[in-house]
C-alpha atoms as a PDB file:
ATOM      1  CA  UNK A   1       6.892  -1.070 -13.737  1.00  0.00           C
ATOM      2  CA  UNK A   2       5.235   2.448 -13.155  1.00  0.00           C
ATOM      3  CA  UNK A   3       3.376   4.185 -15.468  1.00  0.00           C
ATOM      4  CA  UNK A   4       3.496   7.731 -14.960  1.00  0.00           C
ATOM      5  CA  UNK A   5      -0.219   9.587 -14.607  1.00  0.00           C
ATOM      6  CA  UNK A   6       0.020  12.074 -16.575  1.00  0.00           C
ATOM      7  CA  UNK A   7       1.289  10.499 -20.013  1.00  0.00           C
ATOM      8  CA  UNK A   8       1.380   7.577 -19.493  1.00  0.00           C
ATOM      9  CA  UNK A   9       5.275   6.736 -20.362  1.00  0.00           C
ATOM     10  CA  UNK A  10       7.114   4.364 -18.358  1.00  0.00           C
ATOM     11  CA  UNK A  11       9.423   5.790 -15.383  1.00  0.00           C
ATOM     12  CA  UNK A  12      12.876   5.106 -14.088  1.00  0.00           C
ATOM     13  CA  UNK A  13      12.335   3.603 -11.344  1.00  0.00           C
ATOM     14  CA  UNK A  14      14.586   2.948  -7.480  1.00  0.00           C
ATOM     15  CA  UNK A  15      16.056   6.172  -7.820  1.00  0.00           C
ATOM     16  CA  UNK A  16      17.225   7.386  -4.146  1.00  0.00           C
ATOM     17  CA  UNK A  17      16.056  10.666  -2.670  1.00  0.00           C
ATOM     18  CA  UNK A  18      18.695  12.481  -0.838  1.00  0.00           C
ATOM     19  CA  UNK A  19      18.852  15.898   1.279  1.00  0.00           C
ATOM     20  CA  UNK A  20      20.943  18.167  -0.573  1.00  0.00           C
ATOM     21  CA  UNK A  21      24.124  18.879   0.807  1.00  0.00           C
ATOM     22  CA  UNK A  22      23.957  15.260   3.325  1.00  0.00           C
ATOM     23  CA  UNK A  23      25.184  11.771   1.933  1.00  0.00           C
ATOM     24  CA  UNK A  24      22.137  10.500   3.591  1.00  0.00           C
ATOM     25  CA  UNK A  25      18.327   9.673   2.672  1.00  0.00           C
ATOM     26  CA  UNK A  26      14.997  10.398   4.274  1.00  0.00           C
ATOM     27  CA  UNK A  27      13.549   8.022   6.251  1.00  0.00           C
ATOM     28  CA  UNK A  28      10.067   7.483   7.764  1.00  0.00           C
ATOM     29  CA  UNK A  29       9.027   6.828  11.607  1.00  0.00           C
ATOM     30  CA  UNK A  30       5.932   6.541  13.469  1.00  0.00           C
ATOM     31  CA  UNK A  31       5.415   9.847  15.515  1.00  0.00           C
ATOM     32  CA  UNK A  32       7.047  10.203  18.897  1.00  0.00           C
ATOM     33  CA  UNK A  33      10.821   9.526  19.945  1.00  0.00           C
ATOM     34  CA  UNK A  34      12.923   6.125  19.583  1.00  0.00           C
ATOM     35  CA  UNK A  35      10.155   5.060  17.045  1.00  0.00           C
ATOM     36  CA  UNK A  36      11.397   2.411  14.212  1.00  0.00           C
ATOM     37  CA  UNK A  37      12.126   3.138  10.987  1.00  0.00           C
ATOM     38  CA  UNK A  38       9.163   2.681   8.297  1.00  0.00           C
ATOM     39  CA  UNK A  39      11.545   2.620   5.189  1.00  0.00           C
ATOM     40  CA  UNK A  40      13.204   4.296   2.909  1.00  0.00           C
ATOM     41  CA  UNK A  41      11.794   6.819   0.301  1.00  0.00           C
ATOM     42  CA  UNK A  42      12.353   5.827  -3.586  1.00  0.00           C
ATOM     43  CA  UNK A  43      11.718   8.094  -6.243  1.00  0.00           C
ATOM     44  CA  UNK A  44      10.222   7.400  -9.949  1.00  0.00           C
ATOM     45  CA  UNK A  45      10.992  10.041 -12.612  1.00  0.00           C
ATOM     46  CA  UNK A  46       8.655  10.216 -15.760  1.00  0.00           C
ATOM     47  CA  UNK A  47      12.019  10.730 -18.884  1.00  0.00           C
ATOM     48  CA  UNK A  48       9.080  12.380 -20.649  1.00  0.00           C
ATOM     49  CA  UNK A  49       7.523  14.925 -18.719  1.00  0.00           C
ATOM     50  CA  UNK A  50       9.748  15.153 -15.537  1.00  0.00           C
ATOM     51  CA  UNK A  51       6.685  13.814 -13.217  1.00  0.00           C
ATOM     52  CA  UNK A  52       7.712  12.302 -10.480  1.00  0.00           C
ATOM     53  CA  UNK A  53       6.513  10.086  -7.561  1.00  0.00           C
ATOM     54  CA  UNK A  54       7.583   9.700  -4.844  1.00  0.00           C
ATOM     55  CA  UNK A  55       7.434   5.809  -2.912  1.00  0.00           C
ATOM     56  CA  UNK A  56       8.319   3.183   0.072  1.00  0.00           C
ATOM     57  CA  UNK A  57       9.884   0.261  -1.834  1.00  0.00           C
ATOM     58  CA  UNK A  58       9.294  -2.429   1.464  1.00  0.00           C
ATOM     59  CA  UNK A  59       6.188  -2.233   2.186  1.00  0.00           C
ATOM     60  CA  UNK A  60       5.962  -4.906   4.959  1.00  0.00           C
ATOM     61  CA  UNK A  61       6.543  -2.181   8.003  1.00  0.00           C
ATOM     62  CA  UNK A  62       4.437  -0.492   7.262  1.00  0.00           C
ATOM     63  CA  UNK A  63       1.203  -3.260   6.927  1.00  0.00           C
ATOM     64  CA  UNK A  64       2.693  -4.424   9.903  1.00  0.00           C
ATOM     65  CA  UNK A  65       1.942  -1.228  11.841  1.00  0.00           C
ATOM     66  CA  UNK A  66      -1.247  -1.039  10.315  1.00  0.00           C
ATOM     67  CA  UNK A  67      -2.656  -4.338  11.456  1.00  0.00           C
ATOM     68  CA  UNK A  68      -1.017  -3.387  15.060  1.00  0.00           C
ATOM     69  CA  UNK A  69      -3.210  -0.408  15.270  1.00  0.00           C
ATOM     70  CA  UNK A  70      -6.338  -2.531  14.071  1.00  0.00           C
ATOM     71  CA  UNK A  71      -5.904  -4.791  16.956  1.00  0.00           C
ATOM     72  CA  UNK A  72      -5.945  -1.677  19.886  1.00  0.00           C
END
């Protein structure tokens, strides 16, 4: 459950984020070409005050990567 940050209500939560005018989402790579995908972006919307967060659901890839780039 999020909490939004600036009143504290509860958000709706796993909404998807979509480029207007495409059926598909944004996704997240590393930098350079042929690079795997990170994830997907989720979005949180505060029903009170319309703030709203953006998030990767699955975080795993991205630790992953993380601990990769600790090791070089």
């Amino acid at each position: 459950m999020r909490k939004c940050l600036r009143c504290d209500t509860e958000m709706v939560e796993d909404l998807d984020v979509k480029v207007e005018g495409g059926a598909y989402g944004i996704k997240i790579t590393q930098q350079g070409i042929f690079k795997d995908n990170l994830g997907k972006f989720k979005c949180a919307v505060c029903p009170e005050c319309g703030y709203t967060e953006i998030y990767i659901q699955d975080i795993s890839k991205v630790r992953k990567l993380i601990l990769k780039n600790k090791d070089k």
